[in-house]
N, C-alpha and C. Protein backbone atom coordinates (compact mmCIF):
# COMPACT_ATOMS: atom_id res chain seq x y z
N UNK A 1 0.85 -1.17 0.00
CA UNK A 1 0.00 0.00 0.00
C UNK A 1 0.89 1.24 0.00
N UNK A 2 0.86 2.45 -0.64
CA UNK A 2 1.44 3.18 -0.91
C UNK A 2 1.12 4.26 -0.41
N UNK A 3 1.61 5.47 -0.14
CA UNK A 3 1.03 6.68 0.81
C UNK A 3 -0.17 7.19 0.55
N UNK A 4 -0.30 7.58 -0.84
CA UNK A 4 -1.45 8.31 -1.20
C UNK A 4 -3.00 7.02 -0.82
N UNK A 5 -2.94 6.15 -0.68
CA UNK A 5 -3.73 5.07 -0.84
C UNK A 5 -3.73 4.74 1.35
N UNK A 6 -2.83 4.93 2.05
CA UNK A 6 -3.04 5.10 2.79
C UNK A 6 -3.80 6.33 3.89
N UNK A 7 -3.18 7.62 2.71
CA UNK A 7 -3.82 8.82 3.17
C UNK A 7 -5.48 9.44 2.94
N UNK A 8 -5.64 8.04 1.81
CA UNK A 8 -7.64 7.96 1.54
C UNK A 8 -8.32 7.47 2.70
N UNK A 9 -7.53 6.40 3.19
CA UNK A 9 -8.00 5.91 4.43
C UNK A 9 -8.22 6.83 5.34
N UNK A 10 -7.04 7.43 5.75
CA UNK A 10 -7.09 7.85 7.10
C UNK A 10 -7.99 9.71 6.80
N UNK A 11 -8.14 9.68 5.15
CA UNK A 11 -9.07 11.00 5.66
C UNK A 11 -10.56 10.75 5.55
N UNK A 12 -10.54 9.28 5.20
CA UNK A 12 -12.09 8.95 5.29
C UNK A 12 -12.20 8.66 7.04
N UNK A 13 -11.41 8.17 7.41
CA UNK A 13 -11.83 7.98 9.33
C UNK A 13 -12.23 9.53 9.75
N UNK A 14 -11.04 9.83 9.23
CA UNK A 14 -11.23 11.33 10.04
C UNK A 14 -12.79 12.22 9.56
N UNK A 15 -13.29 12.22 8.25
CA UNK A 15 -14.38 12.33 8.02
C UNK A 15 -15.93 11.63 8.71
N UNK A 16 -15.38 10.19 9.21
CA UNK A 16 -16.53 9.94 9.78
C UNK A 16 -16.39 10.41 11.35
N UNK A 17 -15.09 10.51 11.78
CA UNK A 17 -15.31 10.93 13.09
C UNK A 17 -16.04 12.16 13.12
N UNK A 18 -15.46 12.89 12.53
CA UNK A 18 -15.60 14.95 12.35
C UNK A 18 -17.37 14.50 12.52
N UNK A 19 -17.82 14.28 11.49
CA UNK A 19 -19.35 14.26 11.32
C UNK A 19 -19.74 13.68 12.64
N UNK A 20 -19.34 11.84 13.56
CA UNK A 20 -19.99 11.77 14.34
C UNK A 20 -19.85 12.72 15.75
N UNK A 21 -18.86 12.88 16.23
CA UNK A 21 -18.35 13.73 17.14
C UNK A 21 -18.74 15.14 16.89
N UNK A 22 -17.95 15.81 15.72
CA UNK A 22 -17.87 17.23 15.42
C UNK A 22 -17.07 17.59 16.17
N UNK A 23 -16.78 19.32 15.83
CA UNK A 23 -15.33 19.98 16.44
C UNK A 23 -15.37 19.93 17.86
N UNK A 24 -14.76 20.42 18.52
CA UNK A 24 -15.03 20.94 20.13
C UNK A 24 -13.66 20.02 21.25
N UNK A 25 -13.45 18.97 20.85
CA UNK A 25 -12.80 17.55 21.59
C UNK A 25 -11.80 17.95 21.75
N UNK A 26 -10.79 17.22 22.90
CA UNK A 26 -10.02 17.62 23.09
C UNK A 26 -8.70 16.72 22.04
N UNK A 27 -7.67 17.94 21.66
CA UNK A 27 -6.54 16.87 20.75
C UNK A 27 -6.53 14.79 21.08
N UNK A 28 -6.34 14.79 22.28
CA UNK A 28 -6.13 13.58 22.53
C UNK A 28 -7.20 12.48 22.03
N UNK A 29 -8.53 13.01 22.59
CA UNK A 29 -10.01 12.32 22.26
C UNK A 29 -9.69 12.10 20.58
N UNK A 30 -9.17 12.63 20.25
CA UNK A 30 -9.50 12.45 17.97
C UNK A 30 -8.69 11.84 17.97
N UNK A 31 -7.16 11.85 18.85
CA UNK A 31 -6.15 10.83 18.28
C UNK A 31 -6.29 9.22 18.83
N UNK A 32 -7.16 9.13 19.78
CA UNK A 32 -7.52 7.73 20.64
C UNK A 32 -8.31 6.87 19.35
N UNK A 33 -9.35 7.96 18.89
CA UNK A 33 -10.28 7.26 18.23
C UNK A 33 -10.02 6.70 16.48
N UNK A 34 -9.20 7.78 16.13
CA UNK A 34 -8.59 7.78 14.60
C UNK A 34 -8.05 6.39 14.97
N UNK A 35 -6.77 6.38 15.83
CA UNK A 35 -5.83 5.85 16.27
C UNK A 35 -6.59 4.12 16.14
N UNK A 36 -7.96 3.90 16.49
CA UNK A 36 -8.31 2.61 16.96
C UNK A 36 -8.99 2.44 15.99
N UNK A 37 -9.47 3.57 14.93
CA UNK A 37 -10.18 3.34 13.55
C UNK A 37 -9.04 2.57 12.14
N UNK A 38 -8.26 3.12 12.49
CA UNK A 38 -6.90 2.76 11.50
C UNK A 38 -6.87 0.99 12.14
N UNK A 39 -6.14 1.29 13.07
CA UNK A 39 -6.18 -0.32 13.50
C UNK A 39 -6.83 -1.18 13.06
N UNK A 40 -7.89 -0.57 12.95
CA UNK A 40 -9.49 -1.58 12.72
C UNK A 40 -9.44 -2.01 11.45
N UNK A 41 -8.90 -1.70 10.21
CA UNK A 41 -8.88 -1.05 9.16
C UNK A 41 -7.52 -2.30 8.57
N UNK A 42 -6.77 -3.20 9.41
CA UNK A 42 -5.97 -3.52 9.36
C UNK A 42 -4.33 -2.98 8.95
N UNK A 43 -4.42 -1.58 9.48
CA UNK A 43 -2.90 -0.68 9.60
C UNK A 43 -2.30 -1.00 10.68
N UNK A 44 -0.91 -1.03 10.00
CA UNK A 44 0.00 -1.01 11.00
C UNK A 44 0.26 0.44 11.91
N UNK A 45 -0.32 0.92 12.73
CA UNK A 45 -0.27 2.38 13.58
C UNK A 45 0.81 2.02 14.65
N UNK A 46 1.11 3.45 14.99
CA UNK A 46 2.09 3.60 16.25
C UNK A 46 1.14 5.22 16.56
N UNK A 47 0.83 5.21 17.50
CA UNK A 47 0.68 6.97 18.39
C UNK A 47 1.97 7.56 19.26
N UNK A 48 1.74 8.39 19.22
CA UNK A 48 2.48 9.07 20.48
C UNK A 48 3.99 8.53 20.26
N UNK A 49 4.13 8.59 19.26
CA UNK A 49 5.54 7.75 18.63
C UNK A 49 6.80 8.93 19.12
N UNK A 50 7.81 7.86 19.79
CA UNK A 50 9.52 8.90 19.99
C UNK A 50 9.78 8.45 18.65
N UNK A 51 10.27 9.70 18.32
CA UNK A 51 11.16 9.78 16.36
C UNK A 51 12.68 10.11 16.67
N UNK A 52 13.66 9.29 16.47
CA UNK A 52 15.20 9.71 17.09
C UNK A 52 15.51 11.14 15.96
N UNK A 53 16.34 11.82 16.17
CA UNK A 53 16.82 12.56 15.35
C UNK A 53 18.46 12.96 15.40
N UNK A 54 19.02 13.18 14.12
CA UNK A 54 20.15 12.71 13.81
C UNK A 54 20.53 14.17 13.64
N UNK A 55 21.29 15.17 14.19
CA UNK A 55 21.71 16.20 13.29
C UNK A 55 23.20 16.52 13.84
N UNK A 56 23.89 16.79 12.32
CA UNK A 56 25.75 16.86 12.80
C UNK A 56 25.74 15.92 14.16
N UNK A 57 26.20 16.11 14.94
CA UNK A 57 27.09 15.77 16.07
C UNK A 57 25.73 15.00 17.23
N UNK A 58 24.62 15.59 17.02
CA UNK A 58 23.45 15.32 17.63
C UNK A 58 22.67 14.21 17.07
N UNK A 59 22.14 13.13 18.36
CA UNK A 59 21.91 11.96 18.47
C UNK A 59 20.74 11.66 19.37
N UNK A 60 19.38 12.20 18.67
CA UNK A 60 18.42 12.74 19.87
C UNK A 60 17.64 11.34 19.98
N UNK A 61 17.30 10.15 21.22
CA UNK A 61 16.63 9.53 20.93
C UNK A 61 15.34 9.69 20.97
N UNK A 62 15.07 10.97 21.46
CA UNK A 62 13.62 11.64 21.28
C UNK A 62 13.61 13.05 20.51
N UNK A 63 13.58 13.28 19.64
CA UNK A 63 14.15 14.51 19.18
C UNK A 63 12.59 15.32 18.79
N UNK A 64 11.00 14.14 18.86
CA UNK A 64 10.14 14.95 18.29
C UNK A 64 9.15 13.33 19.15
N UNK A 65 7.93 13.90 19.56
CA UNK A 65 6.77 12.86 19.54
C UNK A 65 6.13 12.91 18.44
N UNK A 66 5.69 11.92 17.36
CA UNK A 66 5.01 12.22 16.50
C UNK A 66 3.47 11.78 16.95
N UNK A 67 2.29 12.26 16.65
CA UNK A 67 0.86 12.34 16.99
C UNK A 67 1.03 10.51 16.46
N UNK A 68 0.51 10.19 14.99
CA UNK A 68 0.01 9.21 14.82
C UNK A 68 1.15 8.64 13.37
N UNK A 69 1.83 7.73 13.52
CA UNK A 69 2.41 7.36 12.18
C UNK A 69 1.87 6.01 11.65
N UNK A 70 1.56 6.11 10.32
CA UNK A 70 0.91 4.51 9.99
C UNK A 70 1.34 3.94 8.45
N UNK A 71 1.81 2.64 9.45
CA UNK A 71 2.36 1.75 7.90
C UNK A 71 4.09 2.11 7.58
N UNK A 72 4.66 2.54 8.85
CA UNK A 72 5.63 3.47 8.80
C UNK A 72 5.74 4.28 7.37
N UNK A 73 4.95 5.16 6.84
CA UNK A 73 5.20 5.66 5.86
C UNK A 73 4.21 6.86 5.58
N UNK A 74 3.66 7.41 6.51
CA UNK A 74 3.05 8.94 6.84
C UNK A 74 2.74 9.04 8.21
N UNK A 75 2.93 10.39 8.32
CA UNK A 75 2.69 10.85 9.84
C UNK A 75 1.69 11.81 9.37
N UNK A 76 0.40 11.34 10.70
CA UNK A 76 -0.32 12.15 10.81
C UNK A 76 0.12 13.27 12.11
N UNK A 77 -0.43 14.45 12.14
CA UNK A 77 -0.01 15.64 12.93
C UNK A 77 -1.59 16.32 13.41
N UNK A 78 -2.02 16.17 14.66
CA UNK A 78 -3.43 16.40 14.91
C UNK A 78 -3.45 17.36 15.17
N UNK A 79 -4.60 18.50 15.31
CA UNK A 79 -4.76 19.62 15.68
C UNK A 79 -6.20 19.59 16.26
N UNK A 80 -7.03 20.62 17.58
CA UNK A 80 -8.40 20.51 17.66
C UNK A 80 -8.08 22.16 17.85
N UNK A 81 -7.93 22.76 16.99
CA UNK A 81 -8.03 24.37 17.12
C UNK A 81 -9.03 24.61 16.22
N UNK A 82 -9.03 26.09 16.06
CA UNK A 82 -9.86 27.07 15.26
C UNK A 82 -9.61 26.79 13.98
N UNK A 83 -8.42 27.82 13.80
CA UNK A 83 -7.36 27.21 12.45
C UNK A 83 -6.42 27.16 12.56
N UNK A 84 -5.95 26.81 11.65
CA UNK A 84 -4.47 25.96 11.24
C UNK A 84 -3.42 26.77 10.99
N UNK A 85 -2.34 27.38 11.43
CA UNK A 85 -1.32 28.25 11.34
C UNK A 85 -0.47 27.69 10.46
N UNK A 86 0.55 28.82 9.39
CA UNK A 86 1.33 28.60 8.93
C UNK A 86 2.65 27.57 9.67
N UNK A 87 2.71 27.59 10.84
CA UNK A 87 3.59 27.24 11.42
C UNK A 87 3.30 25.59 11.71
N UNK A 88 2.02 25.02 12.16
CA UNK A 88 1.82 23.66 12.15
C UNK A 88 1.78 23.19 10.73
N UNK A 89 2.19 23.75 9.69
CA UNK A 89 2.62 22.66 8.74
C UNK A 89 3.81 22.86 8.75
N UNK A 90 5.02 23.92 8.82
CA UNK A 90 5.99 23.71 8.85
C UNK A 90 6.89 22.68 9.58
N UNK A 91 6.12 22.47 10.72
CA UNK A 91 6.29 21.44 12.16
C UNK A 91 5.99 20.29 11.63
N UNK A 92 5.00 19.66 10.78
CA UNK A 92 5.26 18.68 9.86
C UNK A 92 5.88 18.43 8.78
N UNK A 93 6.00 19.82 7.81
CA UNK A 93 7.04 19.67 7.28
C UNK A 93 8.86 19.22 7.92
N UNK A 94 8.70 19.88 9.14
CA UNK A 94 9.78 19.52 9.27
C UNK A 94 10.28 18.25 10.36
N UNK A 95 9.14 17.59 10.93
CA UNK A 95 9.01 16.09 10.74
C UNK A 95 9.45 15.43 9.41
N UNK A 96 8.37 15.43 8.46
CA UNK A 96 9.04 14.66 7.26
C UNK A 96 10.16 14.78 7.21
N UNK A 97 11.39 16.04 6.76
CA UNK A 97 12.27 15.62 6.74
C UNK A 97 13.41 15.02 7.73
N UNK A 98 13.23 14.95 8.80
CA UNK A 98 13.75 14.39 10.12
C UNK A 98 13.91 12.89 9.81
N UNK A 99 12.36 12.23 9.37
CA UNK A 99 12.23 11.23 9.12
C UNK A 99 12.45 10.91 7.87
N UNK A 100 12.47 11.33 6.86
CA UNK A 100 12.71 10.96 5.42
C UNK A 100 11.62 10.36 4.83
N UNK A 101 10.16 10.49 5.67
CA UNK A 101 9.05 9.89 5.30
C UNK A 101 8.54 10.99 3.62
N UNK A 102 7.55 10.60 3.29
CA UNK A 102 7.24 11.68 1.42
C UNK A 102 6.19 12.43 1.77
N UNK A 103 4.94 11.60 3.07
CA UNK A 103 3.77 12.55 3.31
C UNK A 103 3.04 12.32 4.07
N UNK A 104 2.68 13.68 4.97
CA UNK A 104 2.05 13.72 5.96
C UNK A 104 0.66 14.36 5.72
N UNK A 105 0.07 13.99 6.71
CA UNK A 105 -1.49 14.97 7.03
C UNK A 105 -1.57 15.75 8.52
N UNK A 106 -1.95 16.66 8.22
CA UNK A 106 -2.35 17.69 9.48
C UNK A 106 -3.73 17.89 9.04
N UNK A 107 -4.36 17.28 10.11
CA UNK A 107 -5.81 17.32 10.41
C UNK A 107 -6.13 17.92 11.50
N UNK A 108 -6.87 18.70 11.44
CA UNK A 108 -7.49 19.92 12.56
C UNK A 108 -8.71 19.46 12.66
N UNK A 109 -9.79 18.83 13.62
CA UNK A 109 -10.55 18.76 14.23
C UNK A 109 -11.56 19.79 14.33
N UNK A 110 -11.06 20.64 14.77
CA UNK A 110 -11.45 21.87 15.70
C UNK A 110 -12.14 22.61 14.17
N UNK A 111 -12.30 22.50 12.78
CA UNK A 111 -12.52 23.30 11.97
C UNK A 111 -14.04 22.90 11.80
N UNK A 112 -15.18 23.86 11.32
CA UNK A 112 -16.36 23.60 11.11
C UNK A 112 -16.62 22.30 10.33
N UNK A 113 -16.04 22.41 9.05
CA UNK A 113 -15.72 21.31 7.97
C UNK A 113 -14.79 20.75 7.96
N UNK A 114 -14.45 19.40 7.80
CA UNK A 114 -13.19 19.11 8.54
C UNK A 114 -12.51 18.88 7.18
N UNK A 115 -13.12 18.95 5.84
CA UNK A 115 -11.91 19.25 4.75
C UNK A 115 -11.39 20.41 4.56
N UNK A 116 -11.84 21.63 5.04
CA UNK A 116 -11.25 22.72 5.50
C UNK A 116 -10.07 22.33 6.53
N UNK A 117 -10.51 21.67 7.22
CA UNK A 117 -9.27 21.08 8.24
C UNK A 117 -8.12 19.89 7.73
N UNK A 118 -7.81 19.43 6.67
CA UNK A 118 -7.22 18.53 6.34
C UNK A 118 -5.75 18.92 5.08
N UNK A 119 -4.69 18.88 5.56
CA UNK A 119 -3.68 19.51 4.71
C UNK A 119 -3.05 18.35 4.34
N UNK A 120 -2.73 18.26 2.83
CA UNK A 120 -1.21 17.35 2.67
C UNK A 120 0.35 18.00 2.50
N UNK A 121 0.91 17.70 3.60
CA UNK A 121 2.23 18.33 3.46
C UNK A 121 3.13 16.80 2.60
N UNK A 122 3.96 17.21 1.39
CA UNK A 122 4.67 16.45 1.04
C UNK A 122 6.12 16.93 1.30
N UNK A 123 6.97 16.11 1.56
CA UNK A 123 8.37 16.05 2.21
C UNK A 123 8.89 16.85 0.92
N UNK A 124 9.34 18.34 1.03
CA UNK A 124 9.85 19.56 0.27
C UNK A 124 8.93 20.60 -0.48
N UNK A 125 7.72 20.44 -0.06
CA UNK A 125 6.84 21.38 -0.39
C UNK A 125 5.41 21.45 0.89
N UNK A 126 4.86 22.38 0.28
CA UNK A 126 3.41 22.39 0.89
C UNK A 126 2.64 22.54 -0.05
N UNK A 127 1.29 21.66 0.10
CA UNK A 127 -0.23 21.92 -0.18
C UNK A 127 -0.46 22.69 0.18
C-alpha cells in the first residue's frame, strides 16, 4: 500500500469521526479514536511515537513525539483548534524531513468542515 492510498483511508476515518463527534474535543479524544479506527482497518499504527533525530554531532533519541504514524510511511499531525497556522505545517514539514518519510497529514478537528481542516504536506513542499 502506498502513501497516497493510505492517506484515503485515514481522511475517510477522520471524516466519519468529524461528522460523528464534530469539532469541540479535546486533541487527545481524535487521536484515541482515529488511532483505533486505523487499526481496525488492518494498519500497522504507532501513536504518540519517539522519532530519534540525527543532526551533525546530535543523536536525539527523542528529538520529536510524533501524533500518529501509519504503515511506517506517513505521519499524521493532529490539531483541535480554530485554524491551522502557517507554522503547524511547517512542524510537519519539518518532521518529514527528520524522518525521510514523502507525506504527511495535518488534520485539525477543531474546523467547522473538517476538509477545511485537512492539509497534505509532502516532504519539500506544501499543499
Amino acid at each position: 500500500m502506498n502513501e497516497n492510498e493510505i492517506a484515503t483511508i485515514v481522511v475517510d476515518c477522520a471524516y466519519q469521526i468529524h461528522v460523528n463527534i464534530g469539532p469541540g474535543m479535546l486533541e487527545s479524544v481524535y487521536e484515541i479514536i482515529l488511532y483505533d479506527k486505523l487499526k481496525s482497518k488492518g494498519l500497522a499504527v504507532k501513536k504518540q511515537c519517539p522519532v530519534k533525530v540525527n543532526y551533525e554531532n546530535y543523536h536525539l533519541e527523542k528529538g520529536f513525539i510524533a501524533d500518529i504514524i501509519v504503515e511506517d510511511k506517513l505521519i499524521i499531525e493532529l490539531k483541535s483548534k480554530e485554524k491551522i497556522c502557517p507554522v503547524d505545517k511547517m512542524q510537519l514539514l519539518t518532521y518529514l524531513r527528520m524522518t525521510g518519510l514523502k507525506l504527511g497529514l495535518l488534520i485539525n478537528f477543531g474546523e467547522y468542515r473538517i476538509k477545511d481542516g485537512i492539509k497534505r504536506v509532502i516532504n519539500g513542499k506544501i499543499n
